[in-house]
C-alpha atoms as a PDB file:
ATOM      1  CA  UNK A   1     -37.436 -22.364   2.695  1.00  0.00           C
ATOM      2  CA  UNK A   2     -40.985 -21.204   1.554  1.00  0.00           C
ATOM      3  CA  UNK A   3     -42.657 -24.438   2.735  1.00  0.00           C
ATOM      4  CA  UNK A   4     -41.245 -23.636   6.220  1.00  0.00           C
ATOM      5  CA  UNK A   5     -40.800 -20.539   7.107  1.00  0.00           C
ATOM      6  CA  UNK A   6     -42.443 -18.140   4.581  1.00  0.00           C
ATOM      7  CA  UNK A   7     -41.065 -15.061   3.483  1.00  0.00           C
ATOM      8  CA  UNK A   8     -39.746 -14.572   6.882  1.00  0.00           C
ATOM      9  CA  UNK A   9     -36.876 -17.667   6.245  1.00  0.00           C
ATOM     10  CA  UNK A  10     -35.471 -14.716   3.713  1.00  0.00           C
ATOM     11  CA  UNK A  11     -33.549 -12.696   5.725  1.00  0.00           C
ATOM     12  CA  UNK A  12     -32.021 -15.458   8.206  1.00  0.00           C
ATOM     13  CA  UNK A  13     -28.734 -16.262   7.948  1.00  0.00           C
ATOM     14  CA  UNK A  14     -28.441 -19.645   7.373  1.00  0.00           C
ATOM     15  CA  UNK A  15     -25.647 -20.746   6.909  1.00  0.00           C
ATOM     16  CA  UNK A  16     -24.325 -19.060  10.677  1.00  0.00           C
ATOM     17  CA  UNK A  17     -27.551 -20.881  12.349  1.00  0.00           C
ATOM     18  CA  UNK A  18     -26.267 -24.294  10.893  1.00  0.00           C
ATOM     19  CA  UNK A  19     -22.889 -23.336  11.888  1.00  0.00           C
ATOM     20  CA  UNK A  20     -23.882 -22.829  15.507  1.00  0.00           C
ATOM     21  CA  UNK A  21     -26.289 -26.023  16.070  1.00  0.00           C
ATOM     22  CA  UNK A  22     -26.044 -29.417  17.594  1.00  0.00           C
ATOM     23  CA  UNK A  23     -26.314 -30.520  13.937  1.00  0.00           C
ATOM     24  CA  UNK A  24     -23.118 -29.214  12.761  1.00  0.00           C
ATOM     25  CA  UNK A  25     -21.046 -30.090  15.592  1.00  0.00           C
ATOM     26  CA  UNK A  26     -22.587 -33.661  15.096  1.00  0.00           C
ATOM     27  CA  UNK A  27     -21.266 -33.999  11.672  1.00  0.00           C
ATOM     28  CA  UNK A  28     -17.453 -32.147  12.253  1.00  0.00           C
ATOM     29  CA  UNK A  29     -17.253 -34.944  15.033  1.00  0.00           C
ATOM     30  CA  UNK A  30     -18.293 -37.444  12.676  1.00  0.00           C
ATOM     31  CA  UNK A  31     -15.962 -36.383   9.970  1.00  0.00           C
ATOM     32  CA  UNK A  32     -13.153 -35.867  12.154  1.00  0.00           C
ATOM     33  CA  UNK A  33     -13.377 -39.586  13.589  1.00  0.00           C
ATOM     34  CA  UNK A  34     -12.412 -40.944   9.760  1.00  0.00           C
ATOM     35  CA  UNK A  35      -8.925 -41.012   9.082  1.00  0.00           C
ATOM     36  CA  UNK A  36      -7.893 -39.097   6.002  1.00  0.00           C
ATOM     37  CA  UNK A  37      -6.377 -36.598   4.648  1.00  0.00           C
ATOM     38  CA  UNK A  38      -6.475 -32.798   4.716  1.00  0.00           C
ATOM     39  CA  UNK A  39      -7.689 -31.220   1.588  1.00  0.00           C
ATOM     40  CA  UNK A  40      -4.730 -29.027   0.123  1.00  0.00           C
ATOM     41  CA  UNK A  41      -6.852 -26.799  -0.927  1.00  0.00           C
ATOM     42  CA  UNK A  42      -7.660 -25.571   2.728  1.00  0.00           C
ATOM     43  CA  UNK A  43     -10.545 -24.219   4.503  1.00  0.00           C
ATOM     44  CA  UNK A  44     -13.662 -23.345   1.682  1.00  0.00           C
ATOM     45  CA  UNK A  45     -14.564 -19.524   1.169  1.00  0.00           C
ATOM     46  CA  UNK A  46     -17.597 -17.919  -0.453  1.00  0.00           C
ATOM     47  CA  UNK A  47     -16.687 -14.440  -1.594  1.00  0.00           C
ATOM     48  CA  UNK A  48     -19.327 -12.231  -0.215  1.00  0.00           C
ATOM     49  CA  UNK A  49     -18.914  -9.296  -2.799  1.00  0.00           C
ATOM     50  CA  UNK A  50     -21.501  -8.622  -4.543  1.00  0.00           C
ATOM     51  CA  UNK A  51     -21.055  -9.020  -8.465  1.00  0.00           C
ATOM     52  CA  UNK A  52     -22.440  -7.150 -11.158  1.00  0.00           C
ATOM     53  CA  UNK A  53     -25.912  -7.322 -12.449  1.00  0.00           C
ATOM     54  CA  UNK A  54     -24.376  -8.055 -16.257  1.00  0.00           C
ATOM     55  CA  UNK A  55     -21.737 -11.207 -14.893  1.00  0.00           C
ATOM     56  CA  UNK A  56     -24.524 -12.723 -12.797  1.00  0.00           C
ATOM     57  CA  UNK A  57     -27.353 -12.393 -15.527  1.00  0.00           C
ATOM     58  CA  UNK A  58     -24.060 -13.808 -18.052  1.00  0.00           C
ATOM     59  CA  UNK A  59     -23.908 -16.981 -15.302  1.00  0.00           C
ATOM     60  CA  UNK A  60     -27.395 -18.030 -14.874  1.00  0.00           C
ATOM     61  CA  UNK A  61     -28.572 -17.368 -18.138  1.00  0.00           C
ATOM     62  CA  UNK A  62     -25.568 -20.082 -19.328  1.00  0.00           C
ATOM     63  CA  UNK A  63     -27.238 -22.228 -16.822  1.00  0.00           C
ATOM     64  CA  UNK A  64     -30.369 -22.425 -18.225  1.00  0.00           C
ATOM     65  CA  UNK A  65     -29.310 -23.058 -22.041  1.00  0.00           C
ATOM     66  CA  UNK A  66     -27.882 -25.764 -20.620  1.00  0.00           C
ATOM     67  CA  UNK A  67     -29.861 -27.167 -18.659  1.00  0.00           C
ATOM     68  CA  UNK A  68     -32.489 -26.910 -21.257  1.00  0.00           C
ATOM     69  CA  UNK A  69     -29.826 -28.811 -23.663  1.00  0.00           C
ATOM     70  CA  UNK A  70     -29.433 -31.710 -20.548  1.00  0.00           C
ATOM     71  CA  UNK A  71     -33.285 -32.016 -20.909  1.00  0.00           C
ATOM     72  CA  UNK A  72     -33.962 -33.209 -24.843  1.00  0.00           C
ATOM     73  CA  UNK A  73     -36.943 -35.593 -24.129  1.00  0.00           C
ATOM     74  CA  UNK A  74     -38.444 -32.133 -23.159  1.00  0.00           C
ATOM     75  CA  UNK A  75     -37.308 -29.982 -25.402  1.00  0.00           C
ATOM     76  CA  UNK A  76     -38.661 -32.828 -28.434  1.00  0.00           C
ATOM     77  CA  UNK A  77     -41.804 -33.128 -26.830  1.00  0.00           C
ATOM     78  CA  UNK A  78     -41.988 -29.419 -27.357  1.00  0.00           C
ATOM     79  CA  UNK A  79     -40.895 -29.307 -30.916  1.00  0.00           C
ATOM     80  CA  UNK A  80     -43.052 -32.367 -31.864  1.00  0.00           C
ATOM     81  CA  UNK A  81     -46.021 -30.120 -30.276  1.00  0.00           C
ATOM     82  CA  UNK A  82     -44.780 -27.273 -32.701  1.00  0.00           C
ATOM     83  CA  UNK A  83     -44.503 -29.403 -35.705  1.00  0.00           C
ATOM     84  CA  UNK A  84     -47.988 -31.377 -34.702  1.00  0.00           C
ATOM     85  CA  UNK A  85     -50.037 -28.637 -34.543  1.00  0.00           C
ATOM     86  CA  UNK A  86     -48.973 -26.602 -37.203  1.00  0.00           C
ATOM     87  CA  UNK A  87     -49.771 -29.369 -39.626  1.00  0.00           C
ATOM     88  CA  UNK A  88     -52.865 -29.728 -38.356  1.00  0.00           C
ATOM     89  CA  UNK A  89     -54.311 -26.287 -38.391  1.00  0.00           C
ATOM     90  CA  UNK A  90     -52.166 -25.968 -42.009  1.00  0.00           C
ATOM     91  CA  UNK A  91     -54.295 -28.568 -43.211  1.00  0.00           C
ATOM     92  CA  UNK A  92     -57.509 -27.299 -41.776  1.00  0.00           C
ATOM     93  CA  UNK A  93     -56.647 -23.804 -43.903  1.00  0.00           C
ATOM     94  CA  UNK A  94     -55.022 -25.249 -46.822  1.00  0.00           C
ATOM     95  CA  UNK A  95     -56.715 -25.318 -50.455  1.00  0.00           C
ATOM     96  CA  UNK A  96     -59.014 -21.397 -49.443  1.00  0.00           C
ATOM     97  CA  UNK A  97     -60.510 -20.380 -52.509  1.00  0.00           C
ATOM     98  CA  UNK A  98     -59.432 -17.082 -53.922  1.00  0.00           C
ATOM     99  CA  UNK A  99     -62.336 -14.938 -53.159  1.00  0.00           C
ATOM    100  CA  UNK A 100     -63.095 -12.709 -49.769  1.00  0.00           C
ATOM    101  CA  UNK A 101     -64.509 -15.469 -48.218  1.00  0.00           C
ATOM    102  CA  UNK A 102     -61.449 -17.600 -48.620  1.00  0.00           C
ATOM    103  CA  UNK A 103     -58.840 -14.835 -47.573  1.00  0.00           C
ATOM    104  CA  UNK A 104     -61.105 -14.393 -44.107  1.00  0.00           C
ATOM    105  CA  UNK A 105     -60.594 -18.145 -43.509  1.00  0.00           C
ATOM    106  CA  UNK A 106     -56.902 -17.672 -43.719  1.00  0.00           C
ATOM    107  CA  UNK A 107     -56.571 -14.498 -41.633  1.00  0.00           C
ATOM    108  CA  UNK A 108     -58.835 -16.263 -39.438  1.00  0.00           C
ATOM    109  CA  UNK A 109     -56.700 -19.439 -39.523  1.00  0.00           C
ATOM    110  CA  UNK A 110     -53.153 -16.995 -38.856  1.00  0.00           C
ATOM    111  CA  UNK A 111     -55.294 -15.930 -35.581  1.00  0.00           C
ATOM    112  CA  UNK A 112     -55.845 -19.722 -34.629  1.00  0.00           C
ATOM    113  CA  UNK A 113     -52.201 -20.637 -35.918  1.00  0.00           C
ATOM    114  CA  UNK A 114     -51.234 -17.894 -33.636  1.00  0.00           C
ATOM    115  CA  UNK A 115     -53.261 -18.719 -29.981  1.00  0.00           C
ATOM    116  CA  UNK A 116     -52.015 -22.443 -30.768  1.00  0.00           C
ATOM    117  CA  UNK A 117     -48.119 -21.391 -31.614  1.00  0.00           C
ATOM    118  CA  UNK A 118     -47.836 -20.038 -28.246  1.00  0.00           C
ATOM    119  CA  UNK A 119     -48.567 -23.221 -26.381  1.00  0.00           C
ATOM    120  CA  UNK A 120     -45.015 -24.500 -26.317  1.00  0.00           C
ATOM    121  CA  UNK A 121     -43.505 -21.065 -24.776  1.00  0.00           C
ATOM    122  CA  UNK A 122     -45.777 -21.112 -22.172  1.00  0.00           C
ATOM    123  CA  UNK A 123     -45.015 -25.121 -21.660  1.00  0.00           C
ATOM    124  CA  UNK A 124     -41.749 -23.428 -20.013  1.00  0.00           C
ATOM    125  CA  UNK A 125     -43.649 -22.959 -16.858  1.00  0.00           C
ATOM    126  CA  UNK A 126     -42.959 -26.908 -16.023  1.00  0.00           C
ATOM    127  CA  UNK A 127     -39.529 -26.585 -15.323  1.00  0.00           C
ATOM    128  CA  UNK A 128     -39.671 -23.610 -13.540  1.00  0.00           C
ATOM    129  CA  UNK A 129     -42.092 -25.205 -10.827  1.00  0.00           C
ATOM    130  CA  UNK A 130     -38.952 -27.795 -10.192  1.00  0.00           C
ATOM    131  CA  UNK A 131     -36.627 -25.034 -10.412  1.00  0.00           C
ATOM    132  CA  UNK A 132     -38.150 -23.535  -7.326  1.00  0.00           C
ATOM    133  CA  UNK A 133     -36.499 -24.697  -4.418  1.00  0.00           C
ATOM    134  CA  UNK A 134     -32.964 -24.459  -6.183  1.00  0.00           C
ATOM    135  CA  UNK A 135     -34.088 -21.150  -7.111  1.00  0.00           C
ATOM    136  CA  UNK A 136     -35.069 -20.305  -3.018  1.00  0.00           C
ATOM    137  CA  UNK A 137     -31.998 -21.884  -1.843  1.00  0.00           C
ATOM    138  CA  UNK A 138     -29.788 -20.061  -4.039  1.00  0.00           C
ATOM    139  CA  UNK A 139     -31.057 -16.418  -3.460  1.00  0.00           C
ATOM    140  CA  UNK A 140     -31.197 -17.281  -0.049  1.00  0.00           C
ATOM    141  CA  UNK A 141     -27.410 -17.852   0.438  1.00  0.00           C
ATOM    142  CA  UNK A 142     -26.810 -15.069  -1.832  1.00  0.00           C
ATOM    143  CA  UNK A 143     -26.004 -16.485  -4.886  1.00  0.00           C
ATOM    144  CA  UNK A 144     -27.798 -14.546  -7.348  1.00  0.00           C
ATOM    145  CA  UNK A 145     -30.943 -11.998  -7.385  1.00  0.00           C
ATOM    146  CA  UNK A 146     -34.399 -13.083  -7.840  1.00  0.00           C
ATOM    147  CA  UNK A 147     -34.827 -10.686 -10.805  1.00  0.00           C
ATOM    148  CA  UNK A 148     -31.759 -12.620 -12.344  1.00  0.00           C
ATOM    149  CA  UNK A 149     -33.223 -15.190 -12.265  1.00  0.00           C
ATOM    150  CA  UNK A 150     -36.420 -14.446 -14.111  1.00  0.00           C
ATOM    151  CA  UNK A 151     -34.691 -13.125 -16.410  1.00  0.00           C
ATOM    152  CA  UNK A 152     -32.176 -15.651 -17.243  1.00  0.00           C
ATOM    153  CA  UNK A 153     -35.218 -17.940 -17.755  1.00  0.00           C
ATOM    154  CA  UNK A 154     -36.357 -15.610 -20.380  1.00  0.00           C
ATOM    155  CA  UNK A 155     -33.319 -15.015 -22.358  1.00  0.00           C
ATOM    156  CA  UNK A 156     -32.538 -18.247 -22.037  1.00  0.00           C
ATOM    157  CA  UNK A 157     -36.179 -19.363 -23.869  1.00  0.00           C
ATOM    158  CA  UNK A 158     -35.660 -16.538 -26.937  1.00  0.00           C
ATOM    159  CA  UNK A 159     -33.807 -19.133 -29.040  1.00  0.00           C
ATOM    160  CA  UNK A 160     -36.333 -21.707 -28.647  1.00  0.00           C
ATOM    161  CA  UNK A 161     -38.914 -19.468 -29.225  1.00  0.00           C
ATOM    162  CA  UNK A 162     -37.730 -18.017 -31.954  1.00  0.00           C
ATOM    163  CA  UNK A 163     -36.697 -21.489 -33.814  1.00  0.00           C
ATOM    164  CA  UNK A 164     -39.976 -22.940 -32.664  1.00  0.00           C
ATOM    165  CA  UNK A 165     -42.066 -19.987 -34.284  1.00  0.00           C
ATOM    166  CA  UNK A 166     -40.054 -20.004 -37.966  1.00  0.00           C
ATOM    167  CA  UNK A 167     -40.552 -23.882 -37.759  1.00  0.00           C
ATOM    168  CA  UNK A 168     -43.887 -23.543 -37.267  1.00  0.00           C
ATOM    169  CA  UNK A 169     -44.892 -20.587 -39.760  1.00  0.00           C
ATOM    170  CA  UNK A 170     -42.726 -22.465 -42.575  1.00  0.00           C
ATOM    171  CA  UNK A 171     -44.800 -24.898 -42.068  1.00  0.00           C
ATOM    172  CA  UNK A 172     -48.505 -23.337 -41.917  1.00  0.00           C
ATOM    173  CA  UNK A 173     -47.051 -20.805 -44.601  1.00  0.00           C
ATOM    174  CA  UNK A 174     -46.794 -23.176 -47.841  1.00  0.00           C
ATOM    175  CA  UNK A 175     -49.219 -25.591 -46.460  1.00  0.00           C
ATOM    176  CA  UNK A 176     -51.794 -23.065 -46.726  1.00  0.00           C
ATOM    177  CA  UNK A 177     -50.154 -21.652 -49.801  1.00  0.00           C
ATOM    178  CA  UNK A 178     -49.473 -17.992 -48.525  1.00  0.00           C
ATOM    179  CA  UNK A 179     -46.458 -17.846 -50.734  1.00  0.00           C
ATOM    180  CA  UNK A 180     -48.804 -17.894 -53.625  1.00  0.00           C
ATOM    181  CA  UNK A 181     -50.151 -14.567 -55.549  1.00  0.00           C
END
């Protein structure tokens, strides 16, 4: 809706435009020509209640642990980015001499561990970018609020985040030999 008609697409209601155009007519006409059944479910209704902040923020959130669990070639191309460069900059640091000058190379190297360790949470943009025109659509009709939605994404990323993190510190931790005296 953003590619064609801007934030002023928002407040339309779309679904009673369709409703009312040649379009729809079209397709009943089309449907009604084949010869089957009636659904015995009857007639499809969309509750219009609002629902509470918590339930929605509960639904999406569950949507987007799974859908990052439907998307593992992602999520091992993240971990293998983790895992990657924590070795390397572990074995940049590793072996510091125990003077000053070898204790500044490892606080130094915890800086640089810690600009590089936040690569793959920010990798989480990439989805997010696809996401968008579900994410348009659905607010649109209703669905769920915007702010949800950002905020599903986010709680849904703390577990990665956090997993990636200790993976990577374990690593860069006794590679470096912080867990020495």
């Amino acid at each position: 809706l953003d590619i064609f008609c801007g934030s002023t697409g928002e407040k339309e209601d779309w679904a009673q435009l369709y409703k009312s155009s040649d379009m729809a007519r079209d397709m009943a006409a089309i449907i009604s020509s084949y010869d089957c059944e009636q659904s015995h479910m009857g007639k499809i209704s969309i509750d219009q209640e609002k629902k509470k902040f918590s339930y929605e923020l509960y639904c999406v959130t569950y949507r987007q642990i799974i859908a990052h669990w439907r998307t593992p070639a992602y999520m091992s191309l993240r971990l293998a980015w983790t895992v990657c460069a924590s070795i390397l900059i572990a074995l940049t640091f590793m072996n510091q001499p125990q003077t000053l000058t070898g204790f500044g190379n490892v606080v130094g190297g915890l800086f640089f561990f810690s600009n590089i360790g936040t690569v793959p949470m920010l990798s989480t943009v990439a989805p997010l970018v696809a996401d968008r025109a579900v994410m348009y659509r659905e607010t649109s009709s209703g669905t769920y609020r915007k702010l949800i939605y950002g905020l599903a994404v986010q709680l849904a990323e703390i577990p990665f985040n956090i997993s990636f993190g200790l993976i990577s510190f374990l690593i860069y931790y006794f590679i470096v030999g912080l867990d020495k005296d």
